[in-house]
N, C-alpha and C. Protein backbone atom coordinates (compact mmCIF):
# COMPACT_ATOMS: atom_id res chain seq x y z
N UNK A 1 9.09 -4.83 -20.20
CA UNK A 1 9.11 -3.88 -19.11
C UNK A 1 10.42 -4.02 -18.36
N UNK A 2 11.14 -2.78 -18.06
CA UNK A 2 12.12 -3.13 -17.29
C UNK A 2 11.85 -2.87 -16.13
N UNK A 3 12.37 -3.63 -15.20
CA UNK A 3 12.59 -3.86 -13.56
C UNK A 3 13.19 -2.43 -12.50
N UNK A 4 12.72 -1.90 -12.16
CA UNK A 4 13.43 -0.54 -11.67
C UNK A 4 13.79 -1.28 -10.33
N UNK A 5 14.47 -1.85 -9.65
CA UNK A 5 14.91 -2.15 -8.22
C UNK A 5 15.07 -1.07 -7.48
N UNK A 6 14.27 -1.20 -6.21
CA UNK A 6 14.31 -0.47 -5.15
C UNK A 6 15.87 -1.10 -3.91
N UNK A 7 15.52 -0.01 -3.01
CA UNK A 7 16.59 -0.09 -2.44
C UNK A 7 15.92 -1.63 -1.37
N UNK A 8 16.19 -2.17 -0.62
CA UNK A 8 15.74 -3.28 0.25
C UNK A 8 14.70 -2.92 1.07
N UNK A 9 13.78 -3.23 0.85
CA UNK A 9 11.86 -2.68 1.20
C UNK A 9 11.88 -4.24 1.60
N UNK A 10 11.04 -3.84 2.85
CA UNK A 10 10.13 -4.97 3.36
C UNK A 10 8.51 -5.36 2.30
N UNK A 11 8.28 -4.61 2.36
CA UNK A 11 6.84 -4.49 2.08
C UNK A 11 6.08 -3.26 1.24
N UNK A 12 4.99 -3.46 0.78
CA UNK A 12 4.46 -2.25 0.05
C UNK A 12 2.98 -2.34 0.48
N UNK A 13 2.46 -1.00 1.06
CA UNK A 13 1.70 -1.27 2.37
C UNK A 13 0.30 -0.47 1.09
N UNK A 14 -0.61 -1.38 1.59
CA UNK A 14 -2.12 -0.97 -0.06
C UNK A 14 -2.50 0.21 1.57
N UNK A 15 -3.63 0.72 0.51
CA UNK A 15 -4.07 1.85 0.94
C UNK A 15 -5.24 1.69 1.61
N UNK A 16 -5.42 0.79 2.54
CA UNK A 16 -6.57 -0.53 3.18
C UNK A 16 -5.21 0.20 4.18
N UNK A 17 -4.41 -0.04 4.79
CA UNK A 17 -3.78 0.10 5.92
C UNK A 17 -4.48 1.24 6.13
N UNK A 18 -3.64 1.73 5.49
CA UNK A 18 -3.82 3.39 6.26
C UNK A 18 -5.35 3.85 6.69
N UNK A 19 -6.51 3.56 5.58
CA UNK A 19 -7.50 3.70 6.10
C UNK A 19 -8.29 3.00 7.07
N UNK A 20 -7.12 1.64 7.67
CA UNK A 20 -7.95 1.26 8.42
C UNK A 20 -7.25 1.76 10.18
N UNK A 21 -5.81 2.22 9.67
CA UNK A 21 -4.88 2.82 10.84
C UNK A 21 -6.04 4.41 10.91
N UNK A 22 -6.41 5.35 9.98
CA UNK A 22 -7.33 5.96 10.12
C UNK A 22 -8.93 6.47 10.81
N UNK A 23 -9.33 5.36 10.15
CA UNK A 23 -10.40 5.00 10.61
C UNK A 23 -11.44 3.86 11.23
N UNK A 24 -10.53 3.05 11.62
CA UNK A 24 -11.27 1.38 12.92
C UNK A 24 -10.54 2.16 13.41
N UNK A 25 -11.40 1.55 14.78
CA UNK A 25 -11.09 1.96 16.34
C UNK A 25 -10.85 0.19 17.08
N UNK A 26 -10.94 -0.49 16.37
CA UNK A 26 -11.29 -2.04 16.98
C UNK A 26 -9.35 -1.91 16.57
N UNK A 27 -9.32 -3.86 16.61
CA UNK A 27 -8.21 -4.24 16.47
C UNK A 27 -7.37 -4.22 15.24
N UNK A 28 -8.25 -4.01 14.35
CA UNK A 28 -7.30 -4.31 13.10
C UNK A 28 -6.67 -2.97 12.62
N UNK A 29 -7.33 -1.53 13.23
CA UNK A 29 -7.16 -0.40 12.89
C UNK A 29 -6.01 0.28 14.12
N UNK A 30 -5.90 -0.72 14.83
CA UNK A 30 -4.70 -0.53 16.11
C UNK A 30 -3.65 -1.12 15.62
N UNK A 31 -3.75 -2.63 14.93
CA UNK A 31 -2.34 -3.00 14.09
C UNK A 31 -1.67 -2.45 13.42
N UNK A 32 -3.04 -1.30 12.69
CA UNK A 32 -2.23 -0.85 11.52
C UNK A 32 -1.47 0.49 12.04
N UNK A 33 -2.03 0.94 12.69
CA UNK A 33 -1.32 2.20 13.70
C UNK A 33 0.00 1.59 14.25
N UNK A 34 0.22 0.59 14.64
CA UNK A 34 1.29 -0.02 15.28
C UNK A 34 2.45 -0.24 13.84
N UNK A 35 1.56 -0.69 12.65
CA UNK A 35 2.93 -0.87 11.55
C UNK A 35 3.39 0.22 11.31
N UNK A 36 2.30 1.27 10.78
CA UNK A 36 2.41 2.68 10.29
C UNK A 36 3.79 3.46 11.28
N UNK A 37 3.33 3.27 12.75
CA UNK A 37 4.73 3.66 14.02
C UNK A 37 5.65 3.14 13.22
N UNK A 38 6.23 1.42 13.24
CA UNK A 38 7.21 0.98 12.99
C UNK A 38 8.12 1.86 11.56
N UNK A 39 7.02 1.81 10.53
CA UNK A 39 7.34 2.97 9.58
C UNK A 39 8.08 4.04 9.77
N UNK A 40 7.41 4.40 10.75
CA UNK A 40 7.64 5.74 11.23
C UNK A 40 9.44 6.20 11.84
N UNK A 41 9.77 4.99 12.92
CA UNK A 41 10.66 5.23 13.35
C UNK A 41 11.66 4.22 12.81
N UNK A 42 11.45 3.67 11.64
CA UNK A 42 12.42 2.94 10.31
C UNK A 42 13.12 1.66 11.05
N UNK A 43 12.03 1.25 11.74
CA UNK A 43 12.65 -0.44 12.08
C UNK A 43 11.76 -1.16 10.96
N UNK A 44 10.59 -0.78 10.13
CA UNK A 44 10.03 -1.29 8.81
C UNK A 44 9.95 -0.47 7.60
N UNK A 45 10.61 -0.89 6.19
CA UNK A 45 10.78 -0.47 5.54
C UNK A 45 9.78 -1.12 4.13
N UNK A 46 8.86 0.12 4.59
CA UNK A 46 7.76 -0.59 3.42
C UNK A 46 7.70 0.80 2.57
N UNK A 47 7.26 0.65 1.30
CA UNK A 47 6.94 1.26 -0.42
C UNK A 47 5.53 1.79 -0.35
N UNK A 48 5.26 2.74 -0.57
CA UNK A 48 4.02 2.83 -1.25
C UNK A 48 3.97 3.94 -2.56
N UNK A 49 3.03 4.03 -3.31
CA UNK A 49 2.92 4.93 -4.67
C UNK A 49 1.91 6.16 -4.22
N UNK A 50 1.84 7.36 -5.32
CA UNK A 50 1.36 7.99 -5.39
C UNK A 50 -0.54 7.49 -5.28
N UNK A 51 -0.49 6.40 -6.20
CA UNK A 51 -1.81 5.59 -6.04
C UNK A 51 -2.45 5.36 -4.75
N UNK A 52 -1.20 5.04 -3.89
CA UNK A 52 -1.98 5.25 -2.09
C UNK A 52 -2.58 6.21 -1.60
N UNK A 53 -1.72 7.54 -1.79
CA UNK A 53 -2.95 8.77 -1.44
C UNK A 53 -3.61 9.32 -1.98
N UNK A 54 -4.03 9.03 -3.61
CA UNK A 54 -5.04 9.17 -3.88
C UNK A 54 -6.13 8.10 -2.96
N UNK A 55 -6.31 6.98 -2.75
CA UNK A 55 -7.32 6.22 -2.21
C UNK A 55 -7.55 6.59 -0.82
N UNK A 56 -6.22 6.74 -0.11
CA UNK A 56 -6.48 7.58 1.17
C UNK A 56 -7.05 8.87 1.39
N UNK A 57 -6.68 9.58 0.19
CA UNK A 57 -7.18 11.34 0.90
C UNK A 57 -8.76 10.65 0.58
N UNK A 58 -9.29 10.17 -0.59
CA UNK A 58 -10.71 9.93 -0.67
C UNK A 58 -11.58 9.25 0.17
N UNK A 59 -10.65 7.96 0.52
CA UNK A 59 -11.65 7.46 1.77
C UNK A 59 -12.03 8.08 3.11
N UNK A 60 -10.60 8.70 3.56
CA UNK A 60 -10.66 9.54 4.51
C UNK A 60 -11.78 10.88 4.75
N UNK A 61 -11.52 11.46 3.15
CA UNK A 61 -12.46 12.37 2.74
C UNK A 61 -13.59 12.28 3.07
N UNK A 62 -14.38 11.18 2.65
CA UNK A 62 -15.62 10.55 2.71
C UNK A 62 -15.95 10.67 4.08
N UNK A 63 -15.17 10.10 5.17
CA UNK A 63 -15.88 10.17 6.31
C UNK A 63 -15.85 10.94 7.17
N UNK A 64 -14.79 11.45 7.28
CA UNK A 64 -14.09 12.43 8.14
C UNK A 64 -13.73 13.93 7.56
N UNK A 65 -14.09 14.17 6.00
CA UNK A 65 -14.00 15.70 5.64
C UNK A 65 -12.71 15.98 5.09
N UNK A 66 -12.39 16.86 4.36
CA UNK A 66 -11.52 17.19 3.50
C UNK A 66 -10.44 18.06 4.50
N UNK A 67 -10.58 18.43 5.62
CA UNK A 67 -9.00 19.39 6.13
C UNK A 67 -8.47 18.03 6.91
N UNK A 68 -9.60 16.80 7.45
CA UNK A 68 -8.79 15.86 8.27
C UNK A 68 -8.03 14.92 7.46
N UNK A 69 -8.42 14.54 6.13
CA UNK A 69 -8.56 13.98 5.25
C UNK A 69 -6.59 14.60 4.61
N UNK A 70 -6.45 16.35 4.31
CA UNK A 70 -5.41 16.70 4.48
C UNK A 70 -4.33 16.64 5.31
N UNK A 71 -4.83 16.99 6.47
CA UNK A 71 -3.68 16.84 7.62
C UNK A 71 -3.40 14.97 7.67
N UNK A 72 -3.87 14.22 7.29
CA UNK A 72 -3.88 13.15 7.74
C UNK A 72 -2.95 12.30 6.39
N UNK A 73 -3.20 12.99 5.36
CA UNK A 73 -2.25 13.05 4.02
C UNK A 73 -0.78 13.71 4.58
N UNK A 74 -0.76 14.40 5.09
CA UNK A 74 0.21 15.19 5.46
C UNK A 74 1.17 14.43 6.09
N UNK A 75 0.47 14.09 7.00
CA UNK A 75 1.50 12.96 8.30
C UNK A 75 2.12 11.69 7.66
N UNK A 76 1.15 11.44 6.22
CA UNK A 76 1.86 10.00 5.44
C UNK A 76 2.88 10.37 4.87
N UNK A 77 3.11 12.08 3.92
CA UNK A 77 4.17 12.24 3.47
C UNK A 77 5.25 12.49 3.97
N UNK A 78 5.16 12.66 5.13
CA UNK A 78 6.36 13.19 6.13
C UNK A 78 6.83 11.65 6.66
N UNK A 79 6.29 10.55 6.69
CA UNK A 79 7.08 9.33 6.82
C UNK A 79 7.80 8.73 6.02
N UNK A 80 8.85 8.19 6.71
CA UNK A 80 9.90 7.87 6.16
C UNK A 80 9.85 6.08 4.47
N UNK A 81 8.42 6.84 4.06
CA UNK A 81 8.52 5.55 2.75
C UNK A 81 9.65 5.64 1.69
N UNK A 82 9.68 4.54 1.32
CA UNK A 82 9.67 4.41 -0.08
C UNK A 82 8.74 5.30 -1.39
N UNK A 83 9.23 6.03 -1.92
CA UNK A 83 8.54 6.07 -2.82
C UNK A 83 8.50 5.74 -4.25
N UNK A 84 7.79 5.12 -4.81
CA UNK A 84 7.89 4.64 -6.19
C UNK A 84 6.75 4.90 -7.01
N UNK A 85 7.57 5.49 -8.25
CA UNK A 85 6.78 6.50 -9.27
C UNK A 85 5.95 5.33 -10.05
N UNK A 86 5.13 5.92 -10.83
CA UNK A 86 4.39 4.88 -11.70
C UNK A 86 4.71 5.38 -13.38
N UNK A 87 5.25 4.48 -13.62
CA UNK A 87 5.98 4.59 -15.07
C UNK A 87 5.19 3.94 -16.11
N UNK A 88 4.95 4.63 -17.42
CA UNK A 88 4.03 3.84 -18.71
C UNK A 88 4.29 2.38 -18.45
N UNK A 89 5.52 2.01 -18.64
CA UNK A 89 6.13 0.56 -18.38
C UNK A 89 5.22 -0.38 -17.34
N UNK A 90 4.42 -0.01 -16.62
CA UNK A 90 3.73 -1.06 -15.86
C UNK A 90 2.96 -1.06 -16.61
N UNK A 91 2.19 -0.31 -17.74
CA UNK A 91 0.31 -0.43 -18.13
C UNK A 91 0.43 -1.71 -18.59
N UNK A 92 0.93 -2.65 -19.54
CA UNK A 92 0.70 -4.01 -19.51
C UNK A 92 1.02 -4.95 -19.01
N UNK A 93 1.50 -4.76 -17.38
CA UNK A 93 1.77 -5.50 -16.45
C UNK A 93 0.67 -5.38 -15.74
N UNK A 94 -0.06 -4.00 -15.77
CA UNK A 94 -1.23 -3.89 -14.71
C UNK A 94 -2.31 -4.43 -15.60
N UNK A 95 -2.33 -4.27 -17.22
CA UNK A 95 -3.27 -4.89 -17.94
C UNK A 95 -3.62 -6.15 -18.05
N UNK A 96 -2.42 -7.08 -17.67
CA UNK A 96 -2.42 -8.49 -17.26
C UNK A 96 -2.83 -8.90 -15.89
N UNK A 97 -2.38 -8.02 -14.93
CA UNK A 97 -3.29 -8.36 -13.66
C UNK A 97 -4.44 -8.07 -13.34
N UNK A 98 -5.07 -7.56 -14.56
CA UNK A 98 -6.51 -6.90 -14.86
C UNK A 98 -7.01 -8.19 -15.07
N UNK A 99 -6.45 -8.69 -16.17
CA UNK A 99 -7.48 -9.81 -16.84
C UNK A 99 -7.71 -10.86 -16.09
N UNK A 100 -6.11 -10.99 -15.34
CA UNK A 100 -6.40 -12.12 -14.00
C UNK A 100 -7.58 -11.67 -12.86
N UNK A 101 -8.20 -10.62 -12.84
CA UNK A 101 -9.16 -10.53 -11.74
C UNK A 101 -9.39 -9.06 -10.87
N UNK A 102 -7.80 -8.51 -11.05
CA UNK A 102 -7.73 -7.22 -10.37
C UNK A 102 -8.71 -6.39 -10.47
N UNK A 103 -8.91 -4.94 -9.52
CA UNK A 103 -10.06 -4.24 -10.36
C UNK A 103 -8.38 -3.57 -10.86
N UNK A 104 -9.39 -2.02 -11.91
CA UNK A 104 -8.21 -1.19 -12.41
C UNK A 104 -6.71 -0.75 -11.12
N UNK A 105 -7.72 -0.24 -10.78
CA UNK A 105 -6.30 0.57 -9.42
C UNK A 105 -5.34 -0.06 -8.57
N UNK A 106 -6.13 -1.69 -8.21
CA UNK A 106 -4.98 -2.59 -7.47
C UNK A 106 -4.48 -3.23 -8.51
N UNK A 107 -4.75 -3.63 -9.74
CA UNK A 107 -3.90 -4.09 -10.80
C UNK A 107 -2.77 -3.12 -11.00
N UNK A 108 -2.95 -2.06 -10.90
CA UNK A 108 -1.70 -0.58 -10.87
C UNK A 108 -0.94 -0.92 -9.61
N UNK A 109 -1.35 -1.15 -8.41
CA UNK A 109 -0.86 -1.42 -7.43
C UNK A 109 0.31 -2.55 -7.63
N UNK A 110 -0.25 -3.46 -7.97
CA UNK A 110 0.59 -4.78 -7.80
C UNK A 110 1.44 -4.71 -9.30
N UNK A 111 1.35 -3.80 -10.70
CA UNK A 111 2.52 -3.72 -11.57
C UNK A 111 3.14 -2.69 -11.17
N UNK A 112 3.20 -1.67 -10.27
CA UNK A 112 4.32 -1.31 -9.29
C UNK A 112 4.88 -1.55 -8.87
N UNK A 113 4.90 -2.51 -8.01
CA UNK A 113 5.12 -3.28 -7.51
C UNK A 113 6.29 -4.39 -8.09
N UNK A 114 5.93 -5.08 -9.03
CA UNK A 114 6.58 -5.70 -9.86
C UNK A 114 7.68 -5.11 -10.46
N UNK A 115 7.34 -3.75 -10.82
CA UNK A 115 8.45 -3.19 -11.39
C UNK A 115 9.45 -2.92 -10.88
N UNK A 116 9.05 -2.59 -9.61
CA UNK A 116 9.93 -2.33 -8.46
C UNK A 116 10.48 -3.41 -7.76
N UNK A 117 10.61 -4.96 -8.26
CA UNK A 117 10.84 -5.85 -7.47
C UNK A 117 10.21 -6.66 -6.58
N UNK A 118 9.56 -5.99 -5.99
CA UNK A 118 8.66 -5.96 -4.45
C UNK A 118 7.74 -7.13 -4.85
N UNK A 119 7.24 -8.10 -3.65
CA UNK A 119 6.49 -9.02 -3.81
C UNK A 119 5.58 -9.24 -3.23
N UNK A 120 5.97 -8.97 -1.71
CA UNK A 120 4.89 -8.34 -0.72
C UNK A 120 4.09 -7.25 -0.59
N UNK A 121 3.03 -7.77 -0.24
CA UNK A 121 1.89 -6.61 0.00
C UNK A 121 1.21 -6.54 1.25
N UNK A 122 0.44 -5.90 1.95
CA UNK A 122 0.12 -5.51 3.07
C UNK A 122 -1.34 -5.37 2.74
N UNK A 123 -1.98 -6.35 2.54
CA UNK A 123 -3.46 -5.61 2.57
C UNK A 123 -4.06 -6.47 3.35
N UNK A 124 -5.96 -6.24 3.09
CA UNK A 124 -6.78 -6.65 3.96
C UNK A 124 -7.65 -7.82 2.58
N UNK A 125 -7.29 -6.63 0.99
CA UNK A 125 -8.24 -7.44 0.34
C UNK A 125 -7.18 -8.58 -0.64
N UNK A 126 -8.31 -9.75 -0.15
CA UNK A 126 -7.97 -11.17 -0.44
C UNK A 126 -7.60 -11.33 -2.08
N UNK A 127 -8.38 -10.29 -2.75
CA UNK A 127 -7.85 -10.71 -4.30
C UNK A 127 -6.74 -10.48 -5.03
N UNK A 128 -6.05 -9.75 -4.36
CA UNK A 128 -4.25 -9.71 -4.25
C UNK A 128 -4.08 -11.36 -4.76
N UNK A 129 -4.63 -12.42 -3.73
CA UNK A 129 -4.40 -13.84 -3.97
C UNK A 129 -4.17 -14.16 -5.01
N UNK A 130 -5.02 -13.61 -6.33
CA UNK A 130 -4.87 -14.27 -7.28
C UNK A 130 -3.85 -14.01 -8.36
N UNK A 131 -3.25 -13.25 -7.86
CA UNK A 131 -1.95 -12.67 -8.39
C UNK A 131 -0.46 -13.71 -7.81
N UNK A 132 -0.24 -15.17 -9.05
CA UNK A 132 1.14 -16.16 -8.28
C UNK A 132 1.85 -15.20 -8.05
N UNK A 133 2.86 -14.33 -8.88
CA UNK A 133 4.01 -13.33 -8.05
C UNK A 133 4.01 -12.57 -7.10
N UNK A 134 2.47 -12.51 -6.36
CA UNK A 134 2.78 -11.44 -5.05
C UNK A 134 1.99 -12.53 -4.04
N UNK A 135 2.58 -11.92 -2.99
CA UNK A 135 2.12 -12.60 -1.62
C UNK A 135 1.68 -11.53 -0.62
N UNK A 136 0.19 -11.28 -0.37
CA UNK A 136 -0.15 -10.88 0.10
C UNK A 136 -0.51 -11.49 1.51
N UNK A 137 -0.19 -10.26 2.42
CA UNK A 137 -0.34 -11.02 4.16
C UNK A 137 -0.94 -9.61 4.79
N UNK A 138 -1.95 -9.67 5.61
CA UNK A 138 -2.72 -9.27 6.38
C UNK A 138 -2.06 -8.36 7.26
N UNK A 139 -2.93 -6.95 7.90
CA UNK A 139 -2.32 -6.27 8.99
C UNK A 139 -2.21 -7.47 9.76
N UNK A 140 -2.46 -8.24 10.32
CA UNK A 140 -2.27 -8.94 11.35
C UNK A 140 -0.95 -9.26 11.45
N UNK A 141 -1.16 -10.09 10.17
CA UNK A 141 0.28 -11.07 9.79
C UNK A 141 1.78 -9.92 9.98
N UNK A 142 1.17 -8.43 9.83
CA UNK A 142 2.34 -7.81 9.04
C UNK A 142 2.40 -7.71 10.63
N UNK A 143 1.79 -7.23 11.43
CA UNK A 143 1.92 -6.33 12.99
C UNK A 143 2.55 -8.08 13.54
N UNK A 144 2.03 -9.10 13.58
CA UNK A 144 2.49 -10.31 13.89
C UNK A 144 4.10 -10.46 14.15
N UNK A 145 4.59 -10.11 12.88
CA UNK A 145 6.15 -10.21 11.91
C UNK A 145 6.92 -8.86 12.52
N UNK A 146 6.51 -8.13 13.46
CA UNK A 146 7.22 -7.17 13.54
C UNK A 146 7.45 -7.20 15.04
């Protein structure tokens, strides 16, 4: 597989942010509103894939309905990410982080990732862990660091 290098990214933010900048009203869904800002006005420079809004328009979907679910897709593409395509070249990078534990879609996540350089991740779920090349750290940690 070859390595596609991105330009200098902080982070590559899973699709657990956004739905939780979405939808918690408590603390952890205020952090993520607070990174998502930083995003916003490019003092943090985090990645995400096409794979993110698929999981976002759906979760969103689910609770909140399909036009909020849009407009709320809307406001992610208009921020200033990274974007990084998903190329054949990851399927047996994501097929290997399968066997280590991943389900299908965050195993896609994290050989994106890889391909792209990127090592950090932004999530909430812990089984990122079992992946040695990425280091996954918490909205907390990320809103913490900023």
């Amino acid at each position: 597989m070859s390595s596609r290098k991105a330009t200098v990214i902080d982070l590559y933010l899973d699709s657990n942010v956004f739905l939780f900048a979405a939808l918690d009203t408590g603390k952890t869904g205020n952090d993520a509103k607070v990174l998502l800002k930083k995003v916003s006005d490019g003092s943090v420079k985090a990645a995400i894939s096409p794979l993110v809004l698929d999981e976002v328009m759906w979760g969103v979907q689910k609770i909140m309905g399909r036009e909020y679910s849009n407009r709320y897709v809307a406001g992610i593409v208009s921020t200033p990410f990274t974007w990084l395509d998903i190329a054949f070249s990851c399927v047996e990078t994501a097929r290997s982080y399968y066997k280590q534990g991943l389900n299908p879609r965050d195993a896609f996540h994290a050989a994106v990732m890889t391909d792209y350089g990127i090592n950090v991740i932004v999530s909430e779920d812990a089984h990122f862990d079992k992946i040695k090349d990425l280091k996954r750290i918490s909205i907390k940690e990320a809103f913490k660091g900023i």
